[in-house]
PDB file of N, CA and C in Angstrom:
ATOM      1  N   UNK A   1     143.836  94.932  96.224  1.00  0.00           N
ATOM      2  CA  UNK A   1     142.603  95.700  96.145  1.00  0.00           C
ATOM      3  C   UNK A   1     141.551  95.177  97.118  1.00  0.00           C
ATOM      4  N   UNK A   2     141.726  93.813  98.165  1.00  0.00           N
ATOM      5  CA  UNK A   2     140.536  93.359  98.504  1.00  0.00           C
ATOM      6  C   UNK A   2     140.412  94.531 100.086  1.00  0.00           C
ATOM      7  N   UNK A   3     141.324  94.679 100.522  1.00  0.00           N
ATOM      8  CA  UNK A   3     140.923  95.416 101.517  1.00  0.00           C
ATOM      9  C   UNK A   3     140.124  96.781 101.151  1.00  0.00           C
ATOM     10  N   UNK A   4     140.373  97.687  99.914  1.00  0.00           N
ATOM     11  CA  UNK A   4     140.056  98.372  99.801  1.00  0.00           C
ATOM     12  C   UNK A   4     138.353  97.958  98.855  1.00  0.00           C
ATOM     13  N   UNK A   5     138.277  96.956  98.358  1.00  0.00           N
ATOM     14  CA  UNK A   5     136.887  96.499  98.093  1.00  0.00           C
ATOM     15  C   UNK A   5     136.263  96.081  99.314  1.00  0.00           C
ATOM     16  N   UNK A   6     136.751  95.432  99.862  1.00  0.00           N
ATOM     17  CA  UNK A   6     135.929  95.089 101.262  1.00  0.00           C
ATOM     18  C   UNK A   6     135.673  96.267 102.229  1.00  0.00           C
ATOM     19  N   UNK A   7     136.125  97.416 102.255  1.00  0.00           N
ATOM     20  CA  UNK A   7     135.693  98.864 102.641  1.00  0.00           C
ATOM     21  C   UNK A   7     134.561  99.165 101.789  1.00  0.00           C
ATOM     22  N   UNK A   8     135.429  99.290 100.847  1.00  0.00           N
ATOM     23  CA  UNK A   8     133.322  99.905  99.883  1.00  0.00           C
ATOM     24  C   UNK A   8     132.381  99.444  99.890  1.00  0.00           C
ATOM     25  N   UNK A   9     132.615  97.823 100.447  1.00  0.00           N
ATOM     26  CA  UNK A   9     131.671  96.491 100.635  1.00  0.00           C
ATOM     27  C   UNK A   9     130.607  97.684 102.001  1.00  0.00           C
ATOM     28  N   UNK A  10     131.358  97.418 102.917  1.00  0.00           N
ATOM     29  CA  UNK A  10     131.188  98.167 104.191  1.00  0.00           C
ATOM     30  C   UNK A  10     130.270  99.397 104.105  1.00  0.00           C
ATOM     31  N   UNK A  11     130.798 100.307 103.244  1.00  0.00           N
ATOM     32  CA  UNK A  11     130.025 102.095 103.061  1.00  0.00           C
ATOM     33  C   UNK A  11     129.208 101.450 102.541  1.00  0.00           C
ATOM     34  N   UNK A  12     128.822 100.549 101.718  1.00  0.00           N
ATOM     35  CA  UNK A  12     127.362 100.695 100.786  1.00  0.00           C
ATOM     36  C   UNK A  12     125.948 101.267 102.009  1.00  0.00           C
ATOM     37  N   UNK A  13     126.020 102.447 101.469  1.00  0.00           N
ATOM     38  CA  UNK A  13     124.385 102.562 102.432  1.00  0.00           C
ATOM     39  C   UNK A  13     123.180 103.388 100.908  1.00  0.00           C
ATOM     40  N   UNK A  14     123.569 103.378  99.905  1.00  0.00           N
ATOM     41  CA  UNK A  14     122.929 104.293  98.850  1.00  0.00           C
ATOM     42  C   UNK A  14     123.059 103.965  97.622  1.00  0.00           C
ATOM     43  N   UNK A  15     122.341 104.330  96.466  1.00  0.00           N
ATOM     44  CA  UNK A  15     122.697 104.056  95.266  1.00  0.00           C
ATOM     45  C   UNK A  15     123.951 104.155  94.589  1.00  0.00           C
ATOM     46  N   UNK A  16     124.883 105.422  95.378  1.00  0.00           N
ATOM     47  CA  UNK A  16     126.019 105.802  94.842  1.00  0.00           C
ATOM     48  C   UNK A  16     126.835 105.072  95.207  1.00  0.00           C
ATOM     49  N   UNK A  17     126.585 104.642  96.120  1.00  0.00           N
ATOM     50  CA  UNK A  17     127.784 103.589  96.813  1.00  0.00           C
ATOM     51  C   UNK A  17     127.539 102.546  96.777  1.00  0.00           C
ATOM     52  N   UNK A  18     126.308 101.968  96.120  1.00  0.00           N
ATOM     53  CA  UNK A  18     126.379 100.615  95.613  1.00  0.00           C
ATOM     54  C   UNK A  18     127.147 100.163  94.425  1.00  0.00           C
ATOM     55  N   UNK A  19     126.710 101.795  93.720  1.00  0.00           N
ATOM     56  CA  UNK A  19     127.196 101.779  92.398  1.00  0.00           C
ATOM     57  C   UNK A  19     129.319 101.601  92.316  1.00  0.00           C
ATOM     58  N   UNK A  20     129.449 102.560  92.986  1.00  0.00           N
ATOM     59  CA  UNK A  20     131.109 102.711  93.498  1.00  0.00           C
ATOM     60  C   UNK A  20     131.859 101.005  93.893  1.00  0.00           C
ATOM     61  N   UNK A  21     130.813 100.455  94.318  1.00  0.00           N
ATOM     62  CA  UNK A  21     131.461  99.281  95.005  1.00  0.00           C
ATOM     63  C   UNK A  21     131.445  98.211  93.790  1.00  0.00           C
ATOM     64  N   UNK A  22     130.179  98.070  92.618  1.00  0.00           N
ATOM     65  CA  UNK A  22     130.229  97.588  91.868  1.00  0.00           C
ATOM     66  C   UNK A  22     131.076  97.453  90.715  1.00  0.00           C
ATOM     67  N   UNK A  23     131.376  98.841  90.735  1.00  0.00           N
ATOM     68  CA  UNK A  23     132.593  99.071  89.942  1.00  0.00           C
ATOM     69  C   UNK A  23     133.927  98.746  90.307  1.00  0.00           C
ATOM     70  N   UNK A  24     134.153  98.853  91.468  1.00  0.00           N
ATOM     71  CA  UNK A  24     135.479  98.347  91.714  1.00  0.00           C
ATOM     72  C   UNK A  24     135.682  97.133  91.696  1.00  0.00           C
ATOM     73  N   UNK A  25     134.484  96.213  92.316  1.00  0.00           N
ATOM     74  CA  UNK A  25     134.005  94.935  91.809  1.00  0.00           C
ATOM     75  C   UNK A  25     134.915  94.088  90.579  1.00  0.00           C
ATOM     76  N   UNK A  26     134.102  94.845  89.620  1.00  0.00           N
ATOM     77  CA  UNK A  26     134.462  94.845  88.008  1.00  0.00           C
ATOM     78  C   UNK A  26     135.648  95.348  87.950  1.00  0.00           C
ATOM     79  N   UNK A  27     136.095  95.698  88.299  1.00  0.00           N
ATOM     80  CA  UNK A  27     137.538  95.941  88.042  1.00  0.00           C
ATOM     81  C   UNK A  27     138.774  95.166  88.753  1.00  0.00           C
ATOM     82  N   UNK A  28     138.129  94.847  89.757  1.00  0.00           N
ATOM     83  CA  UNK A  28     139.118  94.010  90.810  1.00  0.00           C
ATOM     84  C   UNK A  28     138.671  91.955  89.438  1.00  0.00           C
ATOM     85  N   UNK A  29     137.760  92.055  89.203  1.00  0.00           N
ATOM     86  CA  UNK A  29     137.209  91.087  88.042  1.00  0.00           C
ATOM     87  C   UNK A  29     138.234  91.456  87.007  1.00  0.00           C
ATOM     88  N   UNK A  30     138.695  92.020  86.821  1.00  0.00           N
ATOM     89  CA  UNK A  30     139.430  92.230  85.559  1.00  0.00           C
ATOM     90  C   UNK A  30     140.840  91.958  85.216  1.00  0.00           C
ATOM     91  N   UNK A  31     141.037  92.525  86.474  1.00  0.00           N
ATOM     92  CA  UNK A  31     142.764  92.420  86.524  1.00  0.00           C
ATOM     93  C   UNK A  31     142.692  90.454  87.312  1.00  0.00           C
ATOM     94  N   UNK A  32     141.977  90.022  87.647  1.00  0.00           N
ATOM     95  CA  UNK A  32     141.994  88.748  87.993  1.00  0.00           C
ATOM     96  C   UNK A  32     141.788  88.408  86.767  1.00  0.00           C
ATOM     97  N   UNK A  33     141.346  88.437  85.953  1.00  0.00           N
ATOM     98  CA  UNK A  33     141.438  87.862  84.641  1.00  0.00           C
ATOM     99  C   UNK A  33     142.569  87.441  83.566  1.00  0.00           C
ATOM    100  N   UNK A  34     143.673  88.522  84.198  1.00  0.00           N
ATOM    101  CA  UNK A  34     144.708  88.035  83.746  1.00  0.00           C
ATOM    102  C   UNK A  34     145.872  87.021  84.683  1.00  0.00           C
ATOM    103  N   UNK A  35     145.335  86.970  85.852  1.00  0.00           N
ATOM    104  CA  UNK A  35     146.288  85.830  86.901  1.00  0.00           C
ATOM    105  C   UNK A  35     145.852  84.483  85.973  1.00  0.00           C
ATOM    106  N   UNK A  36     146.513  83.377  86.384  1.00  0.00           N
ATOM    107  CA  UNK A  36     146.516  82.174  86.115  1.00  0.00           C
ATOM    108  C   UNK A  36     145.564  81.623  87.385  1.00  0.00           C
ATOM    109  N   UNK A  37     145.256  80.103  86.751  1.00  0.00           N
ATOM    110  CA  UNK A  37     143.915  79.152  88.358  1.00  0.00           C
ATOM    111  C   UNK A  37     145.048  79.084  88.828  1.00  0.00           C
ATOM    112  N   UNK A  38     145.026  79.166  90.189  1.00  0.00           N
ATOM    113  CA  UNK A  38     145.490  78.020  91.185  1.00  0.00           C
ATOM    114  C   UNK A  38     145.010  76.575  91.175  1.00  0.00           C
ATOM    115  N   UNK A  39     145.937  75.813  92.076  1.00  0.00           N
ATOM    116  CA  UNK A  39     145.460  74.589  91.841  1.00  0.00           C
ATOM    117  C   UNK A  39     144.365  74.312  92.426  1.00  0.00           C
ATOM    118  N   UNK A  40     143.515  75.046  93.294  1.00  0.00           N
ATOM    119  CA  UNK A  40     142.089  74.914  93.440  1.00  0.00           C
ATOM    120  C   UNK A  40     140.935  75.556  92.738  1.00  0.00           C
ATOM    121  N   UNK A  41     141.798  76.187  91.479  1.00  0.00           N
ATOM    122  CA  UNK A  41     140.891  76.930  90.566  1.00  0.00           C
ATOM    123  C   UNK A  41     140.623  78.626  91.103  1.00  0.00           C
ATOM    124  N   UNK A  42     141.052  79.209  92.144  1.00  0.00           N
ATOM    125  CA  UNK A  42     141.505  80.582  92.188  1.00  0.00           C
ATOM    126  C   UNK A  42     141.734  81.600  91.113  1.00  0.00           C
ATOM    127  N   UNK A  43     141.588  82.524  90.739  1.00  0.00           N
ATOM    128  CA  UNK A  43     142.195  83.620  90.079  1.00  0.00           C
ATOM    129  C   UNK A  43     141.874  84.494  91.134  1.00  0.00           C
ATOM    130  N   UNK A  44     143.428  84.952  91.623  1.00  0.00           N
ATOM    131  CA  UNK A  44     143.273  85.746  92.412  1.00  0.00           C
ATOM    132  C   UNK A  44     142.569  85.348  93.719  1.00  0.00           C
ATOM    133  N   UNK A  45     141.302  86.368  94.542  1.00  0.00           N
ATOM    134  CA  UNK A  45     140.916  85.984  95.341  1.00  0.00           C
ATOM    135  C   UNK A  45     139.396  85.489  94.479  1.00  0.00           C
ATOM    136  N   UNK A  46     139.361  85.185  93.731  1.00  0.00           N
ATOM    137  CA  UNK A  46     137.634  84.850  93.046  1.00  0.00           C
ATOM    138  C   UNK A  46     137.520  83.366  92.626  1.00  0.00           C
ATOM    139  N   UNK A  47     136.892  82.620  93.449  1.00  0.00           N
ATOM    140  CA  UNK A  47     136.443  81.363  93.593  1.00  0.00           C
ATOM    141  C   UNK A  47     135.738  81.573  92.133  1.00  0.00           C
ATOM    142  N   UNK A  48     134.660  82.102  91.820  1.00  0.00           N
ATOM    143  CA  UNK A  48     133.996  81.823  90.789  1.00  0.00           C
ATOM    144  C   UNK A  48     134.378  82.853  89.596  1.00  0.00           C
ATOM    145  N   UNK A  49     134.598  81.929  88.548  1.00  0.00           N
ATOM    146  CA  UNK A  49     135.335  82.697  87.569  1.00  0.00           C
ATOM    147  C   UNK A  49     134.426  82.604  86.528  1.00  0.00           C
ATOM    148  N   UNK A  50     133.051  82.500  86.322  1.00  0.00           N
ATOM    149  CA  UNK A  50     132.268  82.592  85.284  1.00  0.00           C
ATOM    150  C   UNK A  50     131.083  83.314  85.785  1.00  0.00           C
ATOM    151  N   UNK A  51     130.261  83.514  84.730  1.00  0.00           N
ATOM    152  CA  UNK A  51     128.873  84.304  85.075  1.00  0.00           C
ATOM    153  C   UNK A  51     127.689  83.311  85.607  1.00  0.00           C
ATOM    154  N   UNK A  52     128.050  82.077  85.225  1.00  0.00           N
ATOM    155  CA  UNK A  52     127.034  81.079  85.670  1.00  0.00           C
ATOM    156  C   UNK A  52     127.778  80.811  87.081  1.00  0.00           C
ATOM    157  N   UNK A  53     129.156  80.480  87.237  1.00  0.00           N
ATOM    158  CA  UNK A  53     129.829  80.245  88.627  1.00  0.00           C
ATOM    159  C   UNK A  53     129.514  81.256  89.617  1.00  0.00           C
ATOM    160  N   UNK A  54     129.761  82.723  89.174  1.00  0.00           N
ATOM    161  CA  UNK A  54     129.388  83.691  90.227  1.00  0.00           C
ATOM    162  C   UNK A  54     127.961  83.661  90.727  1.00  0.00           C
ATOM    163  N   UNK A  55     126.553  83.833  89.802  1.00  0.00           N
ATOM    164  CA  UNK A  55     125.694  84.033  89.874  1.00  0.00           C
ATOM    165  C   UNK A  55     125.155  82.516  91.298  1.00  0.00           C
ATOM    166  N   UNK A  56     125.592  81.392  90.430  1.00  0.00           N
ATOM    167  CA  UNK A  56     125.096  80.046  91.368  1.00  0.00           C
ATOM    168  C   UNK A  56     126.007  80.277  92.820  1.00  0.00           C
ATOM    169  N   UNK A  57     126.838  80.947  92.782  1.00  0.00           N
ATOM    170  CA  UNK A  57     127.580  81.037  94.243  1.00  0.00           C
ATOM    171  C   UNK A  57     126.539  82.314  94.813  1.00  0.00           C
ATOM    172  N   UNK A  58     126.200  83.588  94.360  1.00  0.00           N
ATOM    173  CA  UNK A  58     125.693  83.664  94.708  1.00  0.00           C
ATOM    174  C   UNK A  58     124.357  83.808  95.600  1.00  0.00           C
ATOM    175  N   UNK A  59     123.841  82.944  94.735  1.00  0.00           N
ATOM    176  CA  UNK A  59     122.114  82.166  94.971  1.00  0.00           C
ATOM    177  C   UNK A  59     122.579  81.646  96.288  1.00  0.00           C
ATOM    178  N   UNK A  60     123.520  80.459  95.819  1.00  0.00           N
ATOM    179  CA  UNK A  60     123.461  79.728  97.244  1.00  0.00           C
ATOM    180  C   UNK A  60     123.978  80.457  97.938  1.00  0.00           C
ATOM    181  N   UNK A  61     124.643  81.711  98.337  1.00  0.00           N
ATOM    182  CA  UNK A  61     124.996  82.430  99.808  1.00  0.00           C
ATOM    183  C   UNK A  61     123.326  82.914 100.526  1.00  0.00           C
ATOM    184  N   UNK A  62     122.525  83.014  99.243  1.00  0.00           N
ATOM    185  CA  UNK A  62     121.234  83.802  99.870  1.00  0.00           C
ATOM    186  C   UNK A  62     120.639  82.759 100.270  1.00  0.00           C
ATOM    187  N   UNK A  63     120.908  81.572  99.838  1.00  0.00           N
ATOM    188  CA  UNK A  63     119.567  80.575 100.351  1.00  0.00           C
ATOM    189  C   UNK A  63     120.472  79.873 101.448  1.00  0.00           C
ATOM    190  N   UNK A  64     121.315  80.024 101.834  1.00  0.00           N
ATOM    191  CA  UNK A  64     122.530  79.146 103.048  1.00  0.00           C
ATOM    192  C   UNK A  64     122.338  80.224 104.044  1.00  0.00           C
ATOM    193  N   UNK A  65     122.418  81.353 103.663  1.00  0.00           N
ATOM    194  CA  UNK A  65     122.481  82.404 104.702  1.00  0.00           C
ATOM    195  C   UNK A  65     121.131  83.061 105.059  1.00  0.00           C
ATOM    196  N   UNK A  66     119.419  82.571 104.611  1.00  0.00           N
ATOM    197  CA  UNK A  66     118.596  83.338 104.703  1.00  0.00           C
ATOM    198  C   UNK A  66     118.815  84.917 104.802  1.00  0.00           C
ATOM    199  N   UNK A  67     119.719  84.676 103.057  1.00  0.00           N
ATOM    200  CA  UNK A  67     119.690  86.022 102.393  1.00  0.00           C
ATOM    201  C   UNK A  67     119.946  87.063 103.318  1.00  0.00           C
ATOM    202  N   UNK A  68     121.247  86.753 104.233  1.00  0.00           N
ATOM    203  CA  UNK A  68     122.081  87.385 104.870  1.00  0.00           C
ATOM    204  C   UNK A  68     121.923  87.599 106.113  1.00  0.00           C
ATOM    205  N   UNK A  69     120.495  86.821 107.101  1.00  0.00           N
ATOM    206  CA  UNK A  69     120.585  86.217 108.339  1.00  0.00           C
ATOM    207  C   UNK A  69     121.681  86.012 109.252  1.00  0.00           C
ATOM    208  N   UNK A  70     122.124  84.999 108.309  1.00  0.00           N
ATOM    209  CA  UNK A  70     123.085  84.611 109.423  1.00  0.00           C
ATOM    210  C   UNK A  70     124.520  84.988 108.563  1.00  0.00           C
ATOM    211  N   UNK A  71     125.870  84.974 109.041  1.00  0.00           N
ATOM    212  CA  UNK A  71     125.868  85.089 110.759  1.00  0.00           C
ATOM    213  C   UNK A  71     125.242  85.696 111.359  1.00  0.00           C
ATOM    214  N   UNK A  72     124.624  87.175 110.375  1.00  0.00           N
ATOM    215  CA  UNK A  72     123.997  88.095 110.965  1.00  0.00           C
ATOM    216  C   UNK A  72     124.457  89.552 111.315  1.00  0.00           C
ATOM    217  N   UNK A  73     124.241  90.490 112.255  1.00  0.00           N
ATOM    218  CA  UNK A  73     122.587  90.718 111.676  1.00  0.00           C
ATOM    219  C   UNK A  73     122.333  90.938 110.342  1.00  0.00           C
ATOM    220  N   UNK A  74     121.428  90.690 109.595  1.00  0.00           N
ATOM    221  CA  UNK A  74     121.174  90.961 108.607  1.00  0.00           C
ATOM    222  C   UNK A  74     120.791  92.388 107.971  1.00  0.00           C
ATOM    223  N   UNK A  75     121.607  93.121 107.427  1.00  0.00           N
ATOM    224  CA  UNK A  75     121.668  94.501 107.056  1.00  0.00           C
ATOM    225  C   UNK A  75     120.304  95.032 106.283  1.00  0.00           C
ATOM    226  N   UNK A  76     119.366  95.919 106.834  1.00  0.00           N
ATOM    227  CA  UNK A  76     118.383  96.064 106.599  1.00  0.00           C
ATOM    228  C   UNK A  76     118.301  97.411 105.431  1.00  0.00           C
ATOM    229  N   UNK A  77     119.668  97.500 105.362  1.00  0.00           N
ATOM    230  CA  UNK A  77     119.481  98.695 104.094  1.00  0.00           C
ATOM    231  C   UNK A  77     119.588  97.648 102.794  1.00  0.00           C
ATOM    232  N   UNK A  78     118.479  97.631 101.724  1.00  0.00           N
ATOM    233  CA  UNK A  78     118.710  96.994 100.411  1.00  0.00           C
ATOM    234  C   UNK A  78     119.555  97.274  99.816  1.00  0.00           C
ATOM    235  N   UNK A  79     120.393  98.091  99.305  1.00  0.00           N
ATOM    236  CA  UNK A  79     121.979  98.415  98.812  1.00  0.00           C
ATOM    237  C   UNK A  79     123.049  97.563  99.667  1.00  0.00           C
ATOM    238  N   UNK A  80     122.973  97.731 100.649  1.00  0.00           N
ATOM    239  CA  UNK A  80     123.419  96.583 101.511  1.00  0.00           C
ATOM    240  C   UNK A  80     123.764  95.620 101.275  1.00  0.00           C
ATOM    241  N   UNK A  81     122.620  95.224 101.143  1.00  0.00           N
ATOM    242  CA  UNK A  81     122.189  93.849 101.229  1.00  0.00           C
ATOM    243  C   UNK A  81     122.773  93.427  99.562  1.00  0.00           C
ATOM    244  N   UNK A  82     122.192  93.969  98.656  1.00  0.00           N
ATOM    245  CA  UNK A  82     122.494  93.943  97.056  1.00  0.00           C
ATOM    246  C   UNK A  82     123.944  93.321  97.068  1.00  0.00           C
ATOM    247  N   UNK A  83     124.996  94.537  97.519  1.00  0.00           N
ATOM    248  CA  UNK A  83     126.360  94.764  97.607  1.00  0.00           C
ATOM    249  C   UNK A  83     127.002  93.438  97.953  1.00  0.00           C
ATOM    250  N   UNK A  84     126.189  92.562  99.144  1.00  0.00           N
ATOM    251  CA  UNK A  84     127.030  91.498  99.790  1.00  0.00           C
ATOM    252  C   UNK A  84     126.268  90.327  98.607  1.00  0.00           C
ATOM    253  N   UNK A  85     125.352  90.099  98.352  1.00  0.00           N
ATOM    254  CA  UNK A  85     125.455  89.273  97.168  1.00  0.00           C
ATOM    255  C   UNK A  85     126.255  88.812  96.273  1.00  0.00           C
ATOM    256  N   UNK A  86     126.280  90.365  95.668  1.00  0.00           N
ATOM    257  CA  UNK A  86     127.810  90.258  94.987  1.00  0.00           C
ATOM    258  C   UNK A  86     128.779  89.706  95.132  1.00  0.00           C
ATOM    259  N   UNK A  87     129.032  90.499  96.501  1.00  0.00           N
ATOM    260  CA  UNK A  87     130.177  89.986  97.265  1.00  0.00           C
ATOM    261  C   UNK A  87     130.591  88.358  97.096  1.00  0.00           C
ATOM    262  N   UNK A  88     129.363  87.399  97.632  1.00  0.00           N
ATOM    263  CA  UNK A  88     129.097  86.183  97.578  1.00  0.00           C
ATOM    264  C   UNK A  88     129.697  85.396  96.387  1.00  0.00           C
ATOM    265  N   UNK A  89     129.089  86.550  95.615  1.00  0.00           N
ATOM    266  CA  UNK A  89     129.695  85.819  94.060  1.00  0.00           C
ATOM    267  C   UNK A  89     130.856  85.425  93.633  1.00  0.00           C
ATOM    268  N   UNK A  90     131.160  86.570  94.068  1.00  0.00           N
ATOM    269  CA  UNK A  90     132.988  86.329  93.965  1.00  0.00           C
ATOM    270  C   UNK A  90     133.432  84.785  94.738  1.00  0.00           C
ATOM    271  N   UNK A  91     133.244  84.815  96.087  1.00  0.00           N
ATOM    272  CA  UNK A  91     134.266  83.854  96.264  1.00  0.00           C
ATOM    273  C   UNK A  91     133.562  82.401  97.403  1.00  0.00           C
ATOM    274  N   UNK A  92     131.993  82.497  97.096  1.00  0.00           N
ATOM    275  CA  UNK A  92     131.239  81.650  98.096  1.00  0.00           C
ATOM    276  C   UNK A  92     131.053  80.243  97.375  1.00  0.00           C
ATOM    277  N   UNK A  93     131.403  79.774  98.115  1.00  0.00           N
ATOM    278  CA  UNK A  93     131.743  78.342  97.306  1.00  0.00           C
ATOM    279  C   UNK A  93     131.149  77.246  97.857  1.00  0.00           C
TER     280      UNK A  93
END
């Protein structure tokens, strides 16, 4: 599913497609729920496997990346921007 999440990652330009991407999100979250850790603690492709793990991976992508600066450019649509947070969450470590 990541290629096809990392596309919807991509379209986010609107509410609907923030929304679309979130959901698949959560769902790509779900079925990782039933894989086993790897020995680096993996499920699946999701580094952070809790709500406190995702959320703190996220924070720090915004404050490492001046909240999506760098590499850059930094996507000036807020859905955008929202979307790759997320993103972060999942697997920024």
């Amino acid at each position: 599913m990541s290629q096809t999440l990392f596309n919807l990652l991509e379209a986010v330009n609107d509410e609907a497609s923030f929304c679309a991407f979130a959901a698949a999100l959560g769902a790509e979250r779900a079925k990782a729920e039933s894989l086993a850790l790897t020995p680096d603690g993996f499920q699946g492709e999701w580094a952070n496997n809790t709500i406190e793990g995702f959320l703190e991976a996220a924070v720090a992508w915004a404050k490492d990346s001046g909240f999506g600066m760098r590499p850059g450019p930094k996507p000036t649509n807020v859905w955008q921007l929202a979307a790759r947070f997320l993103w972060a969450g999942r697997n920024y470590e």
